[in-house]
C-alpha atoms as a PDB file:
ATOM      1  CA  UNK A   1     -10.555  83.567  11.400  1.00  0.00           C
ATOM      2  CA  UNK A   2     -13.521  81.448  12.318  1.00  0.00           C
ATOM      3  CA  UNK A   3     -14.337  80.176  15.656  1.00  0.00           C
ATOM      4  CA  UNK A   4     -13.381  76.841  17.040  1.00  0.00           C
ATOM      5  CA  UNK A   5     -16.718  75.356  19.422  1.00  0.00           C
ATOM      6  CA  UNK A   6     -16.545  72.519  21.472  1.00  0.00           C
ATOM      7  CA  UNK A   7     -19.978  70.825  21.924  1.00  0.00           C
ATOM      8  CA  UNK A   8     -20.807  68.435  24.823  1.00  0.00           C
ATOM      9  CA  UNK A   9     -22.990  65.483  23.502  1.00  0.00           C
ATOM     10  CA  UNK A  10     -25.412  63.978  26.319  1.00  0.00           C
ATOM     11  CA  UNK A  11     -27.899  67.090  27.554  1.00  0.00           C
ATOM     12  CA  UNK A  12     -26.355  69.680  25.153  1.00  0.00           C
ATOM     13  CA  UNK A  13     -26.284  68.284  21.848  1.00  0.00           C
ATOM     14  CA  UNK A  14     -28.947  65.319  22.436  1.00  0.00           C
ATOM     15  CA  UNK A  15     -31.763  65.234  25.462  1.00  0.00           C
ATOM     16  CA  UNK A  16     -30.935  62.080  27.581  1.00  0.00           C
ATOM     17  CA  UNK A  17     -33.962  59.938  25.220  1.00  0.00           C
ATOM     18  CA  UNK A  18     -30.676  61.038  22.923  1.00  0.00           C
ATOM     19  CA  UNK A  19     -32.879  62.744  20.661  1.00  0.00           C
ATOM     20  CA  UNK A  20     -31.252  65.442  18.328  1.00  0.00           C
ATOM     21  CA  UNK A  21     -33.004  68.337  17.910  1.00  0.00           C
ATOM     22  CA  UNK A  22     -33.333  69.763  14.377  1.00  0.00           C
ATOM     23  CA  UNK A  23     -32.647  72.938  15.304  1.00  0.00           C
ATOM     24  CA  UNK A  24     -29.293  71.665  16.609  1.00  0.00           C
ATOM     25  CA  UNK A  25     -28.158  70.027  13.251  1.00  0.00           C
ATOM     26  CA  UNK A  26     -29.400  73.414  11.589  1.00  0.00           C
ATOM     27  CA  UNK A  27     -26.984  75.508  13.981  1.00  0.00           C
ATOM     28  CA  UNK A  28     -23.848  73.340  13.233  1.00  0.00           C
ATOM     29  CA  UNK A  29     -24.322  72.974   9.299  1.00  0.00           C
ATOM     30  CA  UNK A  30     -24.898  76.573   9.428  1.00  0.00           C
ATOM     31  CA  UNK A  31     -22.072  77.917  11.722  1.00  0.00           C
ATOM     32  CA  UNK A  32     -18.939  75.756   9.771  1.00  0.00           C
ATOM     33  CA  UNK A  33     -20.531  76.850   6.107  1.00  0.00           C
ATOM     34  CA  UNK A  34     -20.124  80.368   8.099  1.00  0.00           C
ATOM     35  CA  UNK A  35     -16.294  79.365   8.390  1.00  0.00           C
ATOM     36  CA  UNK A  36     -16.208  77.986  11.960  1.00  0.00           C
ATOM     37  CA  UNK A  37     -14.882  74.464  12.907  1.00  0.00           C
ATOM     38  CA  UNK A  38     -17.041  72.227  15.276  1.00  0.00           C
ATOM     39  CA  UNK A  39     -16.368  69.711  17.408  1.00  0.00           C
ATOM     40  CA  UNK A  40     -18.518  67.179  20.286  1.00  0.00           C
ATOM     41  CA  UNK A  41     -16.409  67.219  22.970  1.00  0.00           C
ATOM     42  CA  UNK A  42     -18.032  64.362  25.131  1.00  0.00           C
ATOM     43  CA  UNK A  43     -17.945  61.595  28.073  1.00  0.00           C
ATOM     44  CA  UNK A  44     -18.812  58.491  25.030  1.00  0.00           C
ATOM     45  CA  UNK A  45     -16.161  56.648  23.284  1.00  0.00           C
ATOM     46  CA  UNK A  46     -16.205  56.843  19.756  1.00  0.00           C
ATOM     47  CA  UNK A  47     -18.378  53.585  19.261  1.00  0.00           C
ATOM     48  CA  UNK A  48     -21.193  55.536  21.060  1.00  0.00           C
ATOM     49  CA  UNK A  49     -21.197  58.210  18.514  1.00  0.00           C
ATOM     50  CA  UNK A  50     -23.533  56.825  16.243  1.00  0.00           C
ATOM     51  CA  UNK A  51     -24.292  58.128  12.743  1.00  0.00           C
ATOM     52  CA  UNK A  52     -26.877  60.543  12.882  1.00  0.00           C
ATOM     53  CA  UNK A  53     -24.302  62.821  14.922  1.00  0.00           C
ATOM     54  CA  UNK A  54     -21.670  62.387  12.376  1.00  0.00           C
ATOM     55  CA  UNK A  55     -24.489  63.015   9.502  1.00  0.00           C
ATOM     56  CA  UNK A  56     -24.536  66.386  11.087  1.00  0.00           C
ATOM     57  CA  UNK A  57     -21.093  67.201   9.880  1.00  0.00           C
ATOM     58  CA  UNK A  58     -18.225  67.883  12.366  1.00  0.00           C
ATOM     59  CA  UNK A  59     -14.948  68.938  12.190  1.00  0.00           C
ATOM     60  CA  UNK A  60     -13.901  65.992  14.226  1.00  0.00           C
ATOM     61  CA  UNK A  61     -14.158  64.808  18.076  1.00  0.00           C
ATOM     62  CA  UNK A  62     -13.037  64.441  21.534  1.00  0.00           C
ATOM     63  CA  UNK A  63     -13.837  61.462  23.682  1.00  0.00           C
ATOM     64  CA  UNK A  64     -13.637  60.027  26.551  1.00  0.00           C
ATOM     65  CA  UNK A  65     -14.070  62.633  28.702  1.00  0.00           C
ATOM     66  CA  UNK A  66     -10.692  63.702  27.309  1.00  0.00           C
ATOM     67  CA  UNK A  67      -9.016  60.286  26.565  1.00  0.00           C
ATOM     68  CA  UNK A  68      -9.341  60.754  22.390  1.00  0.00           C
ATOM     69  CA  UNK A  69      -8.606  63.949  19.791  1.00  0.00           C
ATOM     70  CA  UNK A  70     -10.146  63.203  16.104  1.00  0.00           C
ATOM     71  CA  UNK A  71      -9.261  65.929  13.500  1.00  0.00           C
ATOM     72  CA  UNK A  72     -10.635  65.601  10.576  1.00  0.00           C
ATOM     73  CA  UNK A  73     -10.693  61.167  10.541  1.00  0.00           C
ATOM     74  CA  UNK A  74      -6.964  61.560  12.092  1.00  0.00           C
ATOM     75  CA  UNK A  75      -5.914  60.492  15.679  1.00  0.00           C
ATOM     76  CA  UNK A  76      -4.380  62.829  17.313  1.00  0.00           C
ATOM     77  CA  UNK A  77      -4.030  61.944  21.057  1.00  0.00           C
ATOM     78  CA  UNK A  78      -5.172  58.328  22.421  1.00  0.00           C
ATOM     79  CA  UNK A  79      -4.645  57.593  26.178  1.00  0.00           C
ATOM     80  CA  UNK A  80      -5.831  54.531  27.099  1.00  0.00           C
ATOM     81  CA  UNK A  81      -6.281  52.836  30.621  1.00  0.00           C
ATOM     82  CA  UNK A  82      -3.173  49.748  30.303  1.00  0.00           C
ATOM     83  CA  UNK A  83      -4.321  45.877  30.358  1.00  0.00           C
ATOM     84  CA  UNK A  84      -2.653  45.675  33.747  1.00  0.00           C
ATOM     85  CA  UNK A  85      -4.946  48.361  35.442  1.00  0.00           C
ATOM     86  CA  UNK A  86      -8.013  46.471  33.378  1.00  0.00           C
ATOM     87  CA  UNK A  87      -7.098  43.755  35.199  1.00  0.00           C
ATOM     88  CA  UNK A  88      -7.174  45.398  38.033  1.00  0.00           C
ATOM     89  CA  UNK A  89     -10.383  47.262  37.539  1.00  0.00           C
ATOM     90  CA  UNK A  90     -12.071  44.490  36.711  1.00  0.00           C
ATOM     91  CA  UNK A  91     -11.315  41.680  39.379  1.00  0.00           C
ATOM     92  CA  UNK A  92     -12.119  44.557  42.093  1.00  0.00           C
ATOM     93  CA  UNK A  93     -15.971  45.434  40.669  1.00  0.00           C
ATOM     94  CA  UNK A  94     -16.690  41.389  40.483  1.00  0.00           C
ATOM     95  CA  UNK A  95     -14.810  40.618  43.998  1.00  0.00           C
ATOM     96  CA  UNK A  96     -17.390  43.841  44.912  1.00  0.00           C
ATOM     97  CA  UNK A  97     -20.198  42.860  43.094  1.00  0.00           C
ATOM     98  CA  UNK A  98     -20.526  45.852  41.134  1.00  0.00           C
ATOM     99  CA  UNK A  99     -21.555  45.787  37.788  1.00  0.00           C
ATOM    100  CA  UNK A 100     -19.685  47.756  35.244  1.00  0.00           C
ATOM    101  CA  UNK A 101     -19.558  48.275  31.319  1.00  0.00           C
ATOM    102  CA  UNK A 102     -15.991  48.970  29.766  1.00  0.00           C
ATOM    103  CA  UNK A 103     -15.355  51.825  27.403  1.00  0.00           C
ATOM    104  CA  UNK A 104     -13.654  51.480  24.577  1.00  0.00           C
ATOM    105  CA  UNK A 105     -13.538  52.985  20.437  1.00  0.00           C
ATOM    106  CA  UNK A 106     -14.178  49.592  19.453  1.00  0.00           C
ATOM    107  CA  UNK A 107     -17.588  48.872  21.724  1.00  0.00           C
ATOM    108  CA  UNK A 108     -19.053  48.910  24.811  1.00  0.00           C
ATOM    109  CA  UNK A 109     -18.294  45.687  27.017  1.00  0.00           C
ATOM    110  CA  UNK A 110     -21.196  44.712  30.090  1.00  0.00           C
ATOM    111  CA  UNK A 111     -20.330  42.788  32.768  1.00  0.00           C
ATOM    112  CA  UNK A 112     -22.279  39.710  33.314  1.00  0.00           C
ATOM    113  CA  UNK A 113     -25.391  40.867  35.002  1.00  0.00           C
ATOM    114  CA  UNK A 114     -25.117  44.547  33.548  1.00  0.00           C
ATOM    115  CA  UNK A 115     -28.233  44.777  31.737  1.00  0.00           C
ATOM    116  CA  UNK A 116     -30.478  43.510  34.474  1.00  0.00           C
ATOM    117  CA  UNK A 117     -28.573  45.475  37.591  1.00  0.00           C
ATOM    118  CA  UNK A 118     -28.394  48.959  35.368  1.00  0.00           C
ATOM    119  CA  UNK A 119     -32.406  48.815  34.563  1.00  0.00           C
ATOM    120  CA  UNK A 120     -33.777  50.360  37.589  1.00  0.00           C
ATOM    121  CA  UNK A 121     -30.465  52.513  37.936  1.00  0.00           C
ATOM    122  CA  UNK A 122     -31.320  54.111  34.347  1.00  0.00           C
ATOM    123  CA  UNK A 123     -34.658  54.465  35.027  1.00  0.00           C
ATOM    124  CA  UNK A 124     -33.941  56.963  37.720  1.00  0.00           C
ATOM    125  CA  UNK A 125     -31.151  58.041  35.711  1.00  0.00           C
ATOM    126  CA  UNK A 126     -33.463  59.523  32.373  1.00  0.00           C
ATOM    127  CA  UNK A 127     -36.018  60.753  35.582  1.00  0.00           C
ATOM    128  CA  UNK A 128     -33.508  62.298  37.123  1.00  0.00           C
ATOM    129  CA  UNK A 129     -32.729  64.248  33.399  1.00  0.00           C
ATOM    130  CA  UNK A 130     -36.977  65.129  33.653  1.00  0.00           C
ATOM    131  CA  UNK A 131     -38.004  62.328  30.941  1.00  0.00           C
ATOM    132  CA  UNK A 132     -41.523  61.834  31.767  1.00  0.00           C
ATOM    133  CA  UNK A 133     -41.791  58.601  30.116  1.00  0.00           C
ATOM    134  CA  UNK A 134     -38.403  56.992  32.229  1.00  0.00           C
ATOM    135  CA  UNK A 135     -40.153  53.830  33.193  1.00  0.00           C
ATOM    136  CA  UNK A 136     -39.714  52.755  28.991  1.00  0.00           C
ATOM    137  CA  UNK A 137     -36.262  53.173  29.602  1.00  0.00           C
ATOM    138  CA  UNK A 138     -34.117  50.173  29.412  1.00  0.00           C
ATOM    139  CA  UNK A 139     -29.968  49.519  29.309  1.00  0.00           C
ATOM    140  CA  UNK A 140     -30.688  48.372  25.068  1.00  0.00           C
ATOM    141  CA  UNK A 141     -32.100  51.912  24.715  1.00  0.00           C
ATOM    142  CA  UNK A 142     -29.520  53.765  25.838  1.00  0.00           C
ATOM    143  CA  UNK A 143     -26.806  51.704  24.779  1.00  0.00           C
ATOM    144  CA  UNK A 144     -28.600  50.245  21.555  1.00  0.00           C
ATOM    145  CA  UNK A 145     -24.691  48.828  20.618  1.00  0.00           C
ATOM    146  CA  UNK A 146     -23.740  47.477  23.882  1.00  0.00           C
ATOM    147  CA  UNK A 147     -21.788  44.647  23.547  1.00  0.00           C
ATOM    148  CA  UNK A 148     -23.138  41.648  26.444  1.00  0.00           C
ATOM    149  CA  UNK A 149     -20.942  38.834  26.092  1.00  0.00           C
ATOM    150  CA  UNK A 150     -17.334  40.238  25.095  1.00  0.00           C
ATOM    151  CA  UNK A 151     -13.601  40.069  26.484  1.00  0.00           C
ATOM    152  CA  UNK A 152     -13.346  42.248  29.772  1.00  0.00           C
ATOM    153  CA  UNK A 153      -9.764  41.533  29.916  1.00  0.00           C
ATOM    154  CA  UNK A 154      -8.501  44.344  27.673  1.00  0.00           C
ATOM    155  CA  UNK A 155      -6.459  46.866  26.507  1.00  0.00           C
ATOM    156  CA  UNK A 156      -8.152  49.524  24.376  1.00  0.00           C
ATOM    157  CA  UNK A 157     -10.354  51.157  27.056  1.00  0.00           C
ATOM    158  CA  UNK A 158     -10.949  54.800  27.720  1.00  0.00           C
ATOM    159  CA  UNK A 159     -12.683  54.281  30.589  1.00  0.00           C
ATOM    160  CA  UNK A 160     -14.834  51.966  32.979  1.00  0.00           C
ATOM    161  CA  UNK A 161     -18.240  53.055  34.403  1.00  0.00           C
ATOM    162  CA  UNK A 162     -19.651  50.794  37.040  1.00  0.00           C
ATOM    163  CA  UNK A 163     -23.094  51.164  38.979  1.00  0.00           C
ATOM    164  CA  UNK A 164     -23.066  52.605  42.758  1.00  0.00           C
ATOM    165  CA  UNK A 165     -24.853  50.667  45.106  1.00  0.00           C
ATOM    166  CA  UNK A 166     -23.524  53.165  47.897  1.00  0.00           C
ATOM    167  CA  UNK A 167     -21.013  56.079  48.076  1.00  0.00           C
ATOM    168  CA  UNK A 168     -18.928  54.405  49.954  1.00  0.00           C
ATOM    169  CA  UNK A 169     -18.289  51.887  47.022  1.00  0.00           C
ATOM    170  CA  UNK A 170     -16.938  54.796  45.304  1.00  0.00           C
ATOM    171  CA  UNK A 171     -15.024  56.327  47.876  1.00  0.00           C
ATOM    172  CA  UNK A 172     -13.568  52.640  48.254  1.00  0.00           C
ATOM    173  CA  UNK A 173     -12.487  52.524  44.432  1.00  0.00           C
ATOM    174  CA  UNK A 174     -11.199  55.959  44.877  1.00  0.00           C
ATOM    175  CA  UNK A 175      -8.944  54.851  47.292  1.00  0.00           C
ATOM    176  CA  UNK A 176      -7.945  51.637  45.529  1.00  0.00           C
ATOM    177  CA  UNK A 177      -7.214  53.132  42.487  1.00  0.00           C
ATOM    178  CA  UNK A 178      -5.238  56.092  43.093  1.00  0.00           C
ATOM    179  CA  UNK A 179      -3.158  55.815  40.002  1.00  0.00           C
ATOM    180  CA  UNK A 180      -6.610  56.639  37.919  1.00  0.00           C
ATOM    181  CA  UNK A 181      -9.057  59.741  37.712  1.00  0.00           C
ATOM    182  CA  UNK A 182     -12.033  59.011  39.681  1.00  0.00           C
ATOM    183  CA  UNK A 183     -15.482  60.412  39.552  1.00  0.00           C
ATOM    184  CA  UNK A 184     -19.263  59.896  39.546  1.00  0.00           C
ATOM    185  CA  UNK A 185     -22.512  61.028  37.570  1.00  0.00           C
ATOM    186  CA  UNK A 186     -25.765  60.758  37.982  1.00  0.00           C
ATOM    187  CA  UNK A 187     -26.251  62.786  40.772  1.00  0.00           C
ATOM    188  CA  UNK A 188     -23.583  64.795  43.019  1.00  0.00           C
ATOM    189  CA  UNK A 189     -22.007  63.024  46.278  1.00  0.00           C
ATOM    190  CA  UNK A 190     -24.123  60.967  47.834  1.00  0.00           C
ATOM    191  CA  UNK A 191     -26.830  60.986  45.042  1.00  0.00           C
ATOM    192  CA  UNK A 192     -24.778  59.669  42.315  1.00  0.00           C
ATOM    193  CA  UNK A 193     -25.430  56.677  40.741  1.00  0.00           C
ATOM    194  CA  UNK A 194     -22.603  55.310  38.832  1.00  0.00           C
ATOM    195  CA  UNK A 195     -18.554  55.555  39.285  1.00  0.00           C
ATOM    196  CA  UNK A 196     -16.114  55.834  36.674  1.00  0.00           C
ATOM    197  CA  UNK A 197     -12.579  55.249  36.230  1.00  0.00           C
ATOM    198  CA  UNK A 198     -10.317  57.139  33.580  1.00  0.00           C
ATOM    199  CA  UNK A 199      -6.595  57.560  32.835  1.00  0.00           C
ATOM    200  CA  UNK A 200      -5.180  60.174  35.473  1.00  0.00           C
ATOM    201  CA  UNK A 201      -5.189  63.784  34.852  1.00  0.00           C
ATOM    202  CA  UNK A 202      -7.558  63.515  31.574  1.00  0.00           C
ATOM    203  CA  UNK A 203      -9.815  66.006  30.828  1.00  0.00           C
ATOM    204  CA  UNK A 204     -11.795  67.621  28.040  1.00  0.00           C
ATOM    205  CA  UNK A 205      -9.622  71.034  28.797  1.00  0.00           C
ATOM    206  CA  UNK A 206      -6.466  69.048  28.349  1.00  0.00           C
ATOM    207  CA  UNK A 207      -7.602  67.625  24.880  1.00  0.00           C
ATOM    208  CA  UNK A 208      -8.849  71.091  23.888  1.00  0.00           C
ATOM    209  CA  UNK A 209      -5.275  72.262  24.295  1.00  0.00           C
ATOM    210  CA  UNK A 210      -3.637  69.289  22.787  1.00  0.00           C
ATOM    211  CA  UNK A 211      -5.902  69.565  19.625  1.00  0.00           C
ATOM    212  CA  UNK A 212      -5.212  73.648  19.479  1.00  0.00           C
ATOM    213  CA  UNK A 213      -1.724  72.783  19.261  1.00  0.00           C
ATOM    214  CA  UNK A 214      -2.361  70.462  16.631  1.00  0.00           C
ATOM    215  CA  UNK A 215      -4.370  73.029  14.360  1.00  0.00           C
ATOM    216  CA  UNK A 216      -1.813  75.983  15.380  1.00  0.00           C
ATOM    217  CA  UNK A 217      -4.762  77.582  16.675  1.00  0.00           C
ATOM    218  CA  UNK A 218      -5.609  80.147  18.960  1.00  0.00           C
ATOM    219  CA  UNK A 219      -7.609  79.688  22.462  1.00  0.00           C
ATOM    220  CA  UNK A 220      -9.389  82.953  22.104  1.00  0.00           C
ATOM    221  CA  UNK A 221     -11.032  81.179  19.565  1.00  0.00           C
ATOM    222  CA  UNK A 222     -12.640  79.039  21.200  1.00  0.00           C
ATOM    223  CA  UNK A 223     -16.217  78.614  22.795  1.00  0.00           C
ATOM    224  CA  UNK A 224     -17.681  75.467  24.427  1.00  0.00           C
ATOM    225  CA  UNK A 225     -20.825  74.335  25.349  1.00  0.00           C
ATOM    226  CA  UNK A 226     -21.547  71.915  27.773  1.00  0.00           C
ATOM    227  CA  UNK A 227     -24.293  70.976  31.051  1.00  0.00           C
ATOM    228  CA  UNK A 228     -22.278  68.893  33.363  1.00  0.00           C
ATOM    229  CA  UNK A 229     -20.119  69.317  35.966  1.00  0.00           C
ATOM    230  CA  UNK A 230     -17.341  67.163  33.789  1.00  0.00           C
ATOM    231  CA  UNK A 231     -18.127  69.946  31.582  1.00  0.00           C
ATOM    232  CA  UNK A 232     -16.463  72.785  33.625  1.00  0.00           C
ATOM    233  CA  UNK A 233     -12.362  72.310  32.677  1.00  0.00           C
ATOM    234  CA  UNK A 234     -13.591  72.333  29.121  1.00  0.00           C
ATOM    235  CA  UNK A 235     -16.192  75.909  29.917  1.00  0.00           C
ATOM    236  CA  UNK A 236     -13.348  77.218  32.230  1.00  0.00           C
ATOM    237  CA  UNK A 237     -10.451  76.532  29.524  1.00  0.00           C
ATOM    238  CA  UNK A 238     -12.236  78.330  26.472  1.00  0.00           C
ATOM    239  CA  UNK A 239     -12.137  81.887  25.898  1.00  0.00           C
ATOM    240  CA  UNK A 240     -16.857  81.465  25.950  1.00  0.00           C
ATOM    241  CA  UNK A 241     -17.885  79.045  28.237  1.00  0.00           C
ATOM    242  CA  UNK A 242     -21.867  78.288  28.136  1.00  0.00           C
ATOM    243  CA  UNK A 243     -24.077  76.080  30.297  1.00  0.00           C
ATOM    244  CA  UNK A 244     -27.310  74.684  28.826  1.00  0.00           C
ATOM    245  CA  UNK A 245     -30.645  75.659  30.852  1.00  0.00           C
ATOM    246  CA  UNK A 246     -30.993  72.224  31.344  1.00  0.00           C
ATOM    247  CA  UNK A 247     -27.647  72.058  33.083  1.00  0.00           C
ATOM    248  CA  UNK A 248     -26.315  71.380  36.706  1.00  0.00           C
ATOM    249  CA  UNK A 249     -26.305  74.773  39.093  1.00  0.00           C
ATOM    250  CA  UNK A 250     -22.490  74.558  39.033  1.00  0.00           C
ATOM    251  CA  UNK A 251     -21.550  74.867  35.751  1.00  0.00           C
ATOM    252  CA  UNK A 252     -24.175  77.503  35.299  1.00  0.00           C
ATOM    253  CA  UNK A 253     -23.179  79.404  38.344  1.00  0.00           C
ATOM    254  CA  UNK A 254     -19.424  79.691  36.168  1.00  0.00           C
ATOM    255  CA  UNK A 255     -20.346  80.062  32.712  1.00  0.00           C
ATOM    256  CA  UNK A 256     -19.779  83.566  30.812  1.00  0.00           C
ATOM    257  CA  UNK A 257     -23.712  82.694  29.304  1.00  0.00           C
ATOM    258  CA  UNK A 258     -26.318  80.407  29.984  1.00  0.00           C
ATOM    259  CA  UNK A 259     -28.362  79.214  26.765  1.00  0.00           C
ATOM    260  CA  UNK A 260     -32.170  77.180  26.905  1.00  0.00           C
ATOM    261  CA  UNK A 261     -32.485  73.355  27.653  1.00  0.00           C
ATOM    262  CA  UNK A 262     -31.876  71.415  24.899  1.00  0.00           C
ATOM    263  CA  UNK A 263     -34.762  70.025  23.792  1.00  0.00           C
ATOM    264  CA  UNK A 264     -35.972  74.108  23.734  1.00  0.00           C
ATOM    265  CA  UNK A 265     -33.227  74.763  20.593  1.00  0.00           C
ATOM    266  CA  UNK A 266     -31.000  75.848  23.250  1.00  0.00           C
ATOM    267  CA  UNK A 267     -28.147  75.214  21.128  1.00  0.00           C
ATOM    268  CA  UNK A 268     -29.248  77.156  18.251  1.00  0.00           C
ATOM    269  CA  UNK A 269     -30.352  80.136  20.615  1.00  0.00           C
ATOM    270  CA  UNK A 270     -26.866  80.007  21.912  1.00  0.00           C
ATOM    271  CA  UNK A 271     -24.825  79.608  18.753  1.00  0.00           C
ATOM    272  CA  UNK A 272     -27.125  82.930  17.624  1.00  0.00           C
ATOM    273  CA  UNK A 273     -26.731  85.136  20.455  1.00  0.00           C
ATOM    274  CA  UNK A 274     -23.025  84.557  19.945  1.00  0.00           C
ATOM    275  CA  UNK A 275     -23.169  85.318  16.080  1.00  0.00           C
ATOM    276  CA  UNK A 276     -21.748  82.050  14.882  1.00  0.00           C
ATOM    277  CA  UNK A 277     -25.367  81.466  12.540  1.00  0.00           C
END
């Protein structure tokens, strides 16, 4: 039986310019005509996968960090965060000034003043990643689908991700909204730049194992690849767990391999020292 791989999308699958390296598409079309099922396993919401990923051919997707399971066009797990704690979520960032854009498989939603708070913030964000030309980098860029002027009141989200104008903000939210899963990227602890909000307990592992089920499948199958620290359920949970070069020194320091960065065909070096190609 093939394999079943689990690919992260932002700094394993695409460099954060989200540029797709050929080499990448190659490894993918290559390993499934080889008999192996692949799917992105990834932080976006299915509105942020945008065609040139599908193009590539996948078996299907998870999102939202762990929120969504796609097989094959069909839902198979959906968790979303309920209207009430949108509410919720959304009065607090405005009462705290904190801009925020709202997650959902039917768009991205920016607070007010989103685009003009977030531009320095992503800026440092795509340095931070080691794009030398971050200073070109703007919110429409990144999000080239973002929706600007759309209902925050709702009830279809995966998640919320607002920007951190301290750590105490998010050590504040934390504590405000202890019925949720809380983290940060951009940076560890102190360093981070943005907060984000999910439904409790979700995690890519988690949809891994709800998807397995699903397919009667096996999880010593299964090999992920991933560069974040959101990343390490999902490299812990699968039988091969492996870190991009590019990746953060935790999820290298527990990965059974480490591959190259991303934009140096580390995905295709890693899908061939594993035999999948």
């Amino acid at each position: 039986m093939g394999k079943i791989i689990f690919i992260d999308v932002d700094g394993t699958l695409v460099d954060y310019e989200a540029n797709l390296p050929a080499s990448a598409v190659e490894a993918i079309r290559r390993a499934r005509k080889n008999g192996h099922k692949v799917y992105i396993s990834t932080g976006r919401s299915k509105a942020e996968v945008y065609k040139n990923i599908w193009d590539i051919g996948l078996d299907g997707m998870i999102g939202g960090n762990g929120s969504y399971v796609e097989d094959k066009g069909k839902v198979i797990m959906h968790q979303t965060i309920t209207e009430e704690q949108c509410r919720r979520i959304v009065d607090w960032l405005h009462e705290k000034k904190m801009e925020f854009y709202l997650e959902s498989n039917n768009g991205l939603f920016a607070s007010e003043k989103f685009e003009l708070a977030a531009d320095k913030t992503m800026k440092e964000y795509a340095r931070r990643k080691g794009n030398d030309q971050s200073e070109l980098v703007t919110v429409r860029t990144i999000y080239p689908e973002m929706i600007f002027d759309g209902e925050l009141y709702r009830k279809d989200l995966n998640k919320v991700s607002y920007i951190l104008p301290t750590y105490k903000d998010y050590l504040d939210t934390k504590e405000q909204f202890p019925d949720m899963e809380n983290g940060t990227w951009g940076g560890k602890g102190e360093e981070a730049l943005f907060g984000d909000l999910g439904v409790k307990d979700i995690t890519k592992a988690n949809a891994i194992e709800h998807l397995l089920r699903y397919l009667g499948a096996d999880r010593k199958d299964t090999i992920a690849f991933g560069d974040a620290k959101v990343d390490i359920p999902m490299l812990e949970y699968c039988e091969i767990g492996v870190a991009m070069g590019s990746g953060g020194e935790e999820i290298k320091m527990m990965a059974d391999m480490i591959t190259d960065d991303v934009d140096k065909d580390g995905l295709y070096k890693g899908f061939e020292r594993l035999n999948l190609i």
